[in-house]
C-alpha atoms as a PDB file:
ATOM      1  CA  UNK A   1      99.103 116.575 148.984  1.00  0.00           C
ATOM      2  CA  UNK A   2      97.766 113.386 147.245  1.00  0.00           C
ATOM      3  CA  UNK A   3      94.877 116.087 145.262  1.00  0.00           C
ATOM      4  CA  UNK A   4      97.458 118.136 144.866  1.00  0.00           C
ATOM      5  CA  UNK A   5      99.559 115.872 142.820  1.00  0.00           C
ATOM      6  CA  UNK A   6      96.572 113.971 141.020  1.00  0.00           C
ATOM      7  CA  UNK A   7      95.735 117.773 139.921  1.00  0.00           C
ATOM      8  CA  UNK A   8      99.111 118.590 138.883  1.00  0.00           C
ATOM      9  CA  UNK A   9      99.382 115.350 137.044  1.00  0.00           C
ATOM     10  CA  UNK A  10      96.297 115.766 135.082  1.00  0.00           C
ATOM     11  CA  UNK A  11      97.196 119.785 134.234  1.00  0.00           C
ATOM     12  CA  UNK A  12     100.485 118.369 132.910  1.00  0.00           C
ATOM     13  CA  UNK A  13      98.854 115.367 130.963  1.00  0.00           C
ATOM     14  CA  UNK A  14      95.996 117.812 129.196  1.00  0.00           C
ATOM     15  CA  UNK A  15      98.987 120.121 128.069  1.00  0.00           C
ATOM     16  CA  UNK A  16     101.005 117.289 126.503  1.00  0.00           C
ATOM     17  CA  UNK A  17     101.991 117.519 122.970  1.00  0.00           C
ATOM     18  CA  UNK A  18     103.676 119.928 120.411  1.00  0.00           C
ATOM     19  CA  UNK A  19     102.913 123.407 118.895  1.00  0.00           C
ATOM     20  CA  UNK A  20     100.936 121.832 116.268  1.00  0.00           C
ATOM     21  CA  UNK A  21      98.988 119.162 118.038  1.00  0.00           C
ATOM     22  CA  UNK A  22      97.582 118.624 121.778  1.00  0.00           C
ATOM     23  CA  UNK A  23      98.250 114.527 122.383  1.00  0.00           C
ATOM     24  CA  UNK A  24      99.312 112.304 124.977  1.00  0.00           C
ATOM     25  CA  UNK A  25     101.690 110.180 122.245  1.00  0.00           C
ATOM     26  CA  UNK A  26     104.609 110.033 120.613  1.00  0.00           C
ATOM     27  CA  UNK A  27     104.421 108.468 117.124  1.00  0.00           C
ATOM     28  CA  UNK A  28     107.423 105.442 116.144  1.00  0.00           C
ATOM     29  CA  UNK A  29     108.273 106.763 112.740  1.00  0.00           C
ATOM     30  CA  UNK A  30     108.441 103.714 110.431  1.00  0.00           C
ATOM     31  CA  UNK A  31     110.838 104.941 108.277  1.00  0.00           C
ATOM     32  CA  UNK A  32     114.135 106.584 110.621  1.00  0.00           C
ATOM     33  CA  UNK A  33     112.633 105.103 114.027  1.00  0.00           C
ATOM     34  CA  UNK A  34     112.797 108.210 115.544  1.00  0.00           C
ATOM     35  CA  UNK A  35     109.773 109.021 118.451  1.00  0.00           C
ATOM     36  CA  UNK A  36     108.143 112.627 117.340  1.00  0.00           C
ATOM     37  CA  UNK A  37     104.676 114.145 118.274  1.00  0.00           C
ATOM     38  CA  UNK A  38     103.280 114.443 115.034  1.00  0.00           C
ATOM     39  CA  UNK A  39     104.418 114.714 111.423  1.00  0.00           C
ATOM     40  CA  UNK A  40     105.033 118.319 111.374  1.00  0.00           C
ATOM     41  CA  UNK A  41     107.967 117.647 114.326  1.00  0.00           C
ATOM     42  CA  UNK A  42     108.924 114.760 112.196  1.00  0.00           C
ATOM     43  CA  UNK A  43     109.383 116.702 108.726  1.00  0.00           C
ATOM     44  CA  UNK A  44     111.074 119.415 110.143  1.00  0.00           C
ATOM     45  CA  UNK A  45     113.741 117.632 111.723  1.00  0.00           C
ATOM     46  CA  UNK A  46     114.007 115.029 108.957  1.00  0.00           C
ATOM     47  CA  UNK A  47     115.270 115.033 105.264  1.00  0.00           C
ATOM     48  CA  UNK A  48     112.414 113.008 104.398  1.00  0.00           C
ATOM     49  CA  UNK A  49     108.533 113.273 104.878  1.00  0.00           C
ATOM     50  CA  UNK A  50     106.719 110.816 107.610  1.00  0.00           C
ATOM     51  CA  UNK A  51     105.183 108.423 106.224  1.00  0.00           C
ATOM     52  CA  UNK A  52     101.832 108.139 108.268  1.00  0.00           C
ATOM     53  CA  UNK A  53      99.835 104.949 107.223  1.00  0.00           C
ATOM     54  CA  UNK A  54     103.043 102.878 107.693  1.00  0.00           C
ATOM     55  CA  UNK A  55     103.062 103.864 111.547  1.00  0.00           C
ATOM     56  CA  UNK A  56     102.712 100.634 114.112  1.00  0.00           C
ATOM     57  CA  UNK A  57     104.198 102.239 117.137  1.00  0.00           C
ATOM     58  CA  UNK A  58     103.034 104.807 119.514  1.00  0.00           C
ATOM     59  CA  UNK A  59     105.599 105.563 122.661  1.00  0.00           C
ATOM     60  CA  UNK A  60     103.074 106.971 125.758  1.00  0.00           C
ATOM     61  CA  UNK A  61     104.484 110.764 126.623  1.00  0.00           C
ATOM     62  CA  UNK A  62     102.756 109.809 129.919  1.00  0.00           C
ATOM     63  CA  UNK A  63     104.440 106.070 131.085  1.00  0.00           C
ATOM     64  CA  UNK A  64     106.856 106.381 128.370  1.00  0.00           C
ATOM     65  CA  UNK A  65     105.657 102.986 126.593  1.00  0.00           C
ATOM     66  CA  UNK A  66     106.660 102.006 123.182  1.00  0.00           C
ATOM     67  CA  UNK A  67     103.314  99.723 122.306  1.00  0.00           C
ATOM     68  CA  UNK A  68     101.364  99.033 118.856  1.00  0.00           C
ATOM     69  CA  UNK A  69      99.288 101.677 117.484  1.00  0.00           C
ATOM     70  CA  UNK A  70      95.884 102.571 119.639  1.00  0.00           C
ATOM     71  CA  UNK A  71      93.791 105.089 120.744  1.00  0.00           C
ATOM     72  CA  UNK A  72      94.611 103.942 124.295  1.00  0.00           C
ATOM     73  CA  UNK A  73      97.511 103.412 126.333  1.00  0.00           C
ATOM     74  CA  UNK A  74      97.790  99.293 127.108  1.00  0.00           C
ATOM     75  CA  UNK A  75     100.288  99.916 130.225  1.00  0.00           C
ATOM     76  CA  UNK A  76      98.745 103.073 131.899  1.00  0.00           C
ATOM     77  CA  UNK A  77      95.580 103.075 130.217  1.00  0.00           C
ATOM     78  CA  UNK A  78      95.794 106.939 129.298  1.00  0.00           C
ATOM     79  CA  UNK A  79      93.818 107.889 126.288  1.00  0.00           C
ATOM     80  CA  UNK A  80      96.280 109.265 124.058  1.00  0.00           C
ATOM     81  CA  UNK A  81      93.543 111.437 122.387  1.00  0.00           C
ATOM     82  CA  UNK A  82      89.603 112.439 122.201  1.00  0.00           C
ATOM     83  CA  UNK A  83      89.913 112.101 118.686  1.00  0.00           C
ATOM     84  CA  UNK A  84      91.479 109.156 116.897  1.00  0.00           C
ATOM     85  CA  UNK A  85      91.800 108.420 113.395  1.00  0.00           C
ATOM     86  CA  UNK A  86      93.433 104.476 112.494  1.00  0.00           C
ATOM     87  CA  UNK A  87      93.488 105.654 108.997  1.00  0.00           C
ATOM     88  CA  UNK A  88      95.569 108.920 109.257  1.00  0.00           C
ATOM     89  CA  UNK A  89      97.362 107.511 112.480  1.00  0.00           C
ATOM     90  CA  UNK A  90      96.262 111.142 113.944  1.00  0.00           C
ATOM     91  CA  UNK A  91      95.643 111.735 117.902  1.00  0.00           C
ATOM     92  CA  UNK A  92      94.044 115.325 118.890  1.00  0.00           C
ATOM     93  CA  UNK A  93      93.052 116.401 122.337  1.00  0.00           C
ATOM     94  CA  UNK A  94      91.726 120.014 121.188  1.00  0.00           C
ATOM     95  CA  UNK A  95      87.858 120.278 119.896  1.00  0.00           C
ATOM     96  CA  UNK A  96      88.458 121.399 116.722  1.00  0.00           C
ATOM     97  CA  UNK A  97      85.657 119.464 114.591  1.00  0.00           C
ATOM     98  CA  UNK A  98      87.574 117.141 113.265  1.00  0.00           C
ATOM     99  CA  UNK A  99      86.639 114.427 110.676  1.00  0.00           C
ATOM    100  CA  UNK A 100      88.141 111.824 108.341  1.00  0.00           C
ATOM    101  CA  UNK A 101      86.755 112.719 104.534  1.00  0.00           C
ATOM    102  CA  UNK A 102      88.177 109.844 102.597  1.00  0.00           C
ATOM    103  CA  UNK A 103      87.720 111.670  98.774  1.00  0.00           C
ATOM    104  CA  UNK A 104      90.297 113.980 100.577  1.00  0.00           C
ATOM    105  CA  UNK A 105      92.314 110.754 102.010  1.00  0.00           C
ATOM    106  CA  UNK A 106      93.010 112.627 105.106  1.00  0.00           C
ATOM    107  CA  UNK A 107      90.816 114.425 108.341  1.00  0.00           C
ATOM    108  CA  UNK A 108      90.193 117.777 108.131  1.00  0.00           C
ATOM    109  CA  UNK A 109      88.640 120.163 111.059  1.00  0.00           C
ATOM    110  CA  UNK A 110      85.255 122.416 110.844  1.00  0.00           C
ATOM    111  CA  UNK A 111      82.802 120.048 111.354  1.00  0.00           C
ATOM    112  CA  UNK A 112      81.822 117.608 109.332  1.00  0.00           C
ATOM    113  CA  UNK A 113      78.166 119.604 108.742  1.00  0.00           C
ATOM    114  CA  UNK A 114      79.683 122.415 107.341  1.00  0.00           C
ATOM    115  CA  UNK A 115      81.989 121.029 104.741  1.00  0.00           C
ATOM    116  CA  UNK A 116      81.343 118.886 101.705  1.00  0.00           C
ATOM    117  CA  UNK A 117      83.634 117.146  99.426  1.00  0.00           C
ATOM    118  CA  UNK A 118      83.532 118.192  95.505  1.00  0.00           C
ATOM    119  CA  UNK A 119      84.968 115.270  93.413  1.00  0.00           C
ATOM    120  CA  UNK A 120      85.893 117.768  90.875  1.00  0.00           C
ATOM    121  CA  UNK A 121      88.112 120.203  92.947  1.00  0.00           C
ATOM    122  CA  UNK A 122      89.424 117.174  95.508  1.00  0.00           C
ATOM    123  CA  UNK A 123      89.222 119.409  98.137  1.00  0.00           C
ATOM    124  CA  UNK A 124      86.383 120.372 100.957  1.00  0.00           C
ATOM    125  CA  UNK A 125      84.521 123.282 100.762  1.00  0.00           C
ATOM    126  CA  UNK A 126      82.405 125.245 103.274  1.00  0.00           C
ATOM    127  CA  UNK A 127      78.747 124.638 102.394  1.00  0.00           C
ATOM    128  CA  UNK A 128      77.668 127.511 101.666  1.00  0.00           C
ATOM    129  CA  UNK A 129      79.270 128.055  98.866  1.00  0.00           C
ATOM    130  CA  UNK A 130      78.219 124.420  97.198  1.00  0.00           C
ATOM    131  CA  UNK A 131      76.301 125.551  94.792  1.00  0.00           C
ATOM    132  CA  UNK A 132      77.868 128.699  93.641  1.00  0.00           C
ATOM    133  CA  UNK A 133      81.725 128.084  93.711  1.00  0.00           C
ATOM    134  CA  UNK A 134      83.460 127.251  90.696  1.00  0.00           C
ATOM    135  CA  UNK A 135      85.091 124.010  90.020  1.00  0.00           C
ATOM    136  CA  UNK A 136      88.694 123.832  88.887  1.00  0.00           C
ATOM    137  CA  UNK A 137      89.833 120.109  88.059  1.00  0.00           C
ATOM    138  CA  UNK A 138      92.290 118.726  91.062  1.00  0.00           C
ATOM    139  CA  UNK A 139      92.395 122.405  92.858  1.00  0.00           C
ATOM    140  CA  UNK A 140      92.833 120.920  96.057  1.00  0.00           C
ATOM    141  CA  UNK A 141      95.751 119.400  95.224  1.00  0.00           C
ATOM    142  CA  UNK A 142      97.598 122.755  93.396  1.00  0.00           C
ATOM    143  CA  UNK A 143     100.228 124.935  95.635  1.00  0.00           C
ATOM    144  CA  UNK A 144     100.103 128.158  96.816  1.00  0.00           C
ATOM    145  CA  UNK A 145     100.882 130.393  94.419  1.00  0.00           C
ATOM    146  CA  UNK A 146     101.948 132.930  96.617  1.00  0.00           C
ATOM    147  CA  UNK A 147     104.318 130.607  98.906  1.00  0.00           C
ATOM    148  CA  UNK A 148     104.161 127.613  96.723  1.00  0.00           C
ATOM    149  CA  UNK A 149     103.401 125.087  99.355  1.00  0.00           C
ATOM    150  CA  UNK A 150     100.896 122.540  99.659  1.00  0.00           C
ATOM    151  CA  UNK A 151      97.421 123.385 100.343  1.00  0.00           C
ATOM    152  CA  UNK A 152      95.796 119.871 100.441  1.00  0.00           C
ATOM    153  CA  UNK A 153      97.875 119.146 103.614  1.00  0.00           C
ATOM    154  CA  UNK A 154      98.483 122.428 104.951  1.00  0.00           C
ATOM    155  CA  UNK A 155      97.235 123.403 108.674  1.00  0.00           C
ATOM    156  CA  UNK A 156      96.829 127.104 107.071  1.00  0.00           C
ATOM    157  CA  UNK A 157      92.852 128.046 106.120  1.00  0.00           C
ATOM    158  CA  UNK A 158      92.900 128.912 102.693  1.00  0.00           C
ATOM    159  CA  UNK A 159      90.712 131.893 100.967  1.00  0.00           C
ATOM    160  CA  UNK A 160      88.782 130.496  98.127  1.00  0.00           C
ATOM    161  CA  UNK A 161      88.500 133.876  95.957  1.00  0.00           C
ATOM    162  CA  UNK A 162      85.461 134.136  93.490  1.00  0.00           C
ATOM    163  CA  UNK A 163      88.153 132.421  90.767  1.00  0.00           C
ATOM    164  CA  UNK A 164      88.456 129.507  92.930  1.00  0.00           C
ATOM    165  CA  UNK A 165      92.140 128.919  92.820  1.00  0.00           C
ATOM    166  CA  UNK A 166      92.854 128.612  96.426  1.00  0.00           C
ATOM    167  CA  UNK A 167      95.366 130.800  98.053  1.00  0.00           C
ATOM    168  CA  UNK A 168      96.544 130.272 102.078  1.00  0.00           C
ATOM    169  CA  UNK A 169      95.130 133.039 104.682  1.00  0.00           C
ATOM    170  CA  UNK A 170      98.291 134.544 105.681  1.00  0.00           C
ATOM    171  CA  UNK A 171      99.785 134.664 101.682  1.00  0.00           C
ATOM    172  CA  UNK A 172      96.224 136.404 101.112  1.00  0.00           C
ATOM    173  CA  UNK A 173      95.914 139.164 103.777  1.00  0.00           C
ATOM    174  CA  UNK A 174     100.118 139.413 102.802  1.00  0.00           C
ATOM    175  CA  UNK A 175      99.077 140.199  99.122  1.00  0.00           C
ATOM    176  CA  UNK A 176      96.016 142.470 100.248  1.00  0.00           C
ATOM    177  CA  UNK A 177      98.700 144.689 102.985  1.00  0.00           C
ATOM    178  CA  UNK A 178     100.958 145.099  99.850  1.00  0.00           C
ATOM    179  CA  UNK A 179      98.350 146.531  97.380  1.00  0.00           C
ATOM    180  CA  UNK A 180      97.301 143.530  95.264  1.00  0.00           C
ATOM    181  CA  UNK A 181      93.929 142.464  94.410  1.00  0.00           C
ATOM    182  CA  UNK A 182      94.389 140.652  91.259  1.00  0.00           C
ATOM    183  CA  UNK A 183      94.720 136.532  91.509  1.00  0.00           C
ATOM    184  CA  UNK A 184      98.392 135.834  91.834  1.00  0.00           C
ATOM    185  CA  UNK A 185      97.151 133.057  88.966  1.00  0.00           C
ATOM    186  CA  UNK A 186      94.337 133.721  85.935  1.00  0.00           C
ATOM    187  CA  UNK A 187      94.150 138.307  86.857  1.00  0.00           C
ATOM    188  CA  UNK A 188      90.956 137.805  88.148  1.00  0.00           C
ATOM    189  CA  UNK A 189      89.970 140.599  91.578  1.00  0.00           C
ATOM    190  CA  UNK A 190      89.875 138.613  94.262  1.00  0.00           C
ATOM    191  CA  UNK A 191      86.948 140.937  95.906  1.00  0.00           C
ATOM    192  CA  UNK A 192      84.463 142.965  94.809  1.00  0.00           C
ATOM    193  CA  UNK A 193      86.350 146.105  93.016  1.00  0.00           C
ATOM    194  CA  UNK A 194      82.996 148.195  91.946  1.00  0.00           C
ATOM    195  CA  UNK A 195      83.578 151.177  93.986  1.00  0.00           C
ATOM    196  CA  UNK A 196      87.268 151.144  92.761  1.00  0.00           C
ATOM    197  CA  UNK A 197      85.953 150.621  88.851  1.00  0.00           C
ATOM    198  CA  UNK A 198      83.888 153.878  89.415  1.00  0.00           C
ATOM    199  CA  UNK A 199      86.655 155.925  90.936  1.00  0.00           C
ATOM    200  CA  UNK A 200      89.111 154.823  87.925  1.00  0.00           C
ATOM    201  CA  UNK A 201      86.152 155.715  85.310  1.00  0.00           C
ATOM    202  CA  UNK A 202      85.593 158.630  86.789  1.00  0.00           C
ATOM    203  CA  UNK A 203      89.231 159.397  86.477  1.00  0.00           C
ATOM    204  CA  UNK A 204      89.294 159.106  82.935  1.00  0.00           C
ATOM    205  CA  UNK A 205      86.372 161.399  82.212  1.00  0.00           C
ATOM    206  CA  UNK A 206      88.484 163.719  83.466  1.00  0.00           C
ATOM    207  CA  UNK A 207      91.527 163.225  81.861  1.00  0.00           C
ATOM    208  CA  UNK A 208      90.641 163.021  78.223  1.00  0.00           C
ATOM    209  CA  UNK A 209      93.047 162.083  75.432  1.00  0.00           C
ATOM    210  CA  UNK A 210      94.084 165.183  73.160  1.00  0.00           C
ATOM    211  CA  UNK A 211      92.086 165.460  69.739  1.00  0.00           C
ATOM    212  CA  UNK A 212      94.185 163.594  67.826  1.00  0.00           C
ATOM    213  CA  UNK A 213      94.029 160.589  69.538  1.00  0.00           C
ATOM    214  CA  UNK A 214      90.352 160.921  70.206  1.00  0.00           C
ATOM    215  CA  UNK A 215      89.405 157.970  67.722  1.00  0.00           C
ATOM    216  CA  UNK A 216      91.982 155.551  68.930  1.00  0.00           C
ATOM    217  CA  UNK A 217      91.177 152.118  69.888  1.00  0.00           C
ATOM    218  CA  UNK A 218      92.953 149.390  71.282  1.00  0.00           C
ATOM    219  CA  UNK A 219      91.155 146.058  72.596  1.00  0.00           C
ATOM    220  CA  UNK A 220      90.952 145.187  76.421  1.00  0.00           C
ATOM    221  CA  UNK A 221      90.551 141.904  77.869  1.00  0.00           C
ATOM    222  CA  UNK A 222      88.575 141.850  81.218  1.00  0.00           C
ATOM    223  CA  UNK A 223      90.099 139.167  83.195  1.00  0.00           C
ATOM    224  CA  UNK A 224      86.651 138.782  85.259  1.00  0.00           C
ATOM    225  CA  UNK A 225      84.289 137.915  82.929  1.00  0.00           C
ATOM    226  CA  UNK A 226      87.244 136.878  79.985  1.00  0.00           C
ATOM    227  CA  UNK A 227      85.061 139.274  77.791  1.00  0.00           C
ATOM    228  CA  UNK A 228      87.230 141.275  75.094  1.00  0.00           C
ATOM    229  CA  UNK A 229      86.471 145.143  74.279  1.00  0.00           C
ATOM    230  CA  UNK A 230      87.115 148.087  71.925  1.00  0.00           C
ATOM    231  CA  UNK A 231      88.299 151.264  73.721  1.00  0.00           C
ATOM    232  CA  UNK A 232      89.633 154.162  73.650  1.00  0.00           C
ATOM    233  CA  UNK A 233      93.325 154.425  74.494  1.00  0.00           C
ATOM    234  CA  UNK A 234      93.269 156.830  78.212  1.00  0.00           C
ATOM    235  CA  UNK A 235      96.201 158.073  80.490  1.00  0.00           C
ATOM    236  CA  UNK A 236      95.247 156.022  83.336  1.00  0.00           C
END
């Protein structure tokens, strides 16, 4: 029976936490004194955000002691999580890759490796795409233009389309299921549209304007390449 406990005991410690986080802590919010699991809990039961680098107070989910901020539980001796940041006051039991970037001022997850930080944008961006992406000034710290909520902080991947103004996963596959391919901000396709440019083309070959119109011209503005053209007015 003794195993039996110790096993049960360490199954229930490994599970403790919230939906957003896996830790063995509560955190002492500095600014309501209220015990939540992470900010998330915090800001979503509050009329106020948490503010993190004013926390000094942990309470131990496992002995239930209030104690100052540490990785490590002073009464029980639990480690409240395999990763620890003093900076962000953050605790996470789950192997995500995660990693304080202080031009970001917070941690992000991925692996340090396969992220770099670009002073320009204020965000981090997957390496492969270092030297080819295109810098917008303070990106990182923009909205969502499809929700309008923050993307510096948000626990949502974002898609960086080949316009670079970041948009969250789930707003992008939303705008994709509903028909749109166009940048919710500058026009720009946010994929490659060529086989979609030769359908429409071929479209208009077939549906030519009647005589009279023949020579008229209007100007187009491509919002890929931001090149203006003269042509014809079409149906389509």
């Amino acid at each position: 029976m003794a195993l039996q406990d110790a096993d049960a005991t360490s199954s229930s410690q490994f599970t403790l936490g919230c939906e957003h986080y896996r830790r063995k802590c509560k955190l002492v919010s500095p600014c309501c004194k209220q015990n939540y699991i992470c900010r998330f809990c915090h800001d979503e039961s509050e009329n106020h955000p948490l503010d993190r680098p004013k926390i000094t107070e942990v309470e131990c989910l496992v002995c239930k002691q209030t104690q100052p901020f540490s990785q490590t539980c002073g009464n029980c001796g639990i480690i409240f999580g395999n990763y620890f940041c003093e900076k962000c006051k953050l605790f996470g039991d789950e192997d995500l890759g995660m990693y304080h970037c202080d031009g970001c001022g917070l941690c992000r997850v991925g692996g340090r490796d396969k992220f770099f930080h670009c002073d320009t944008c204020e965000l981090c961006l997957p390496t492969n795409i270092k030297s080819s992406h295109k810098c917008i000034v303070k990106m990182g710290k923009a909205n969502c233009p499809v929700c309008l909520e923050d993307i510096h902080t948000s626990r949502n991947v974002s898609h960086i389309p080949p316009c670079s103004h970041l948009i969250h996963r789930p707003c992008f596959d939303d705008l994709i299921s509903a028909g749109f391919y166009a940048c919710p901000v500058c026009g720009a396709s946010m994929f490659k549209m060529d086989e979609v440019w030769e359908s429409l083309d071929a479209e208009i070959r077939d549906t030519p304007m009647p005589g009279e119109y023949s020579d008229l011209y209007c100007n187009v503005l491509c919002r890929d390449c931001n090149k203006v053209t003269s042509k014809c007015y079409i149906y389509v």
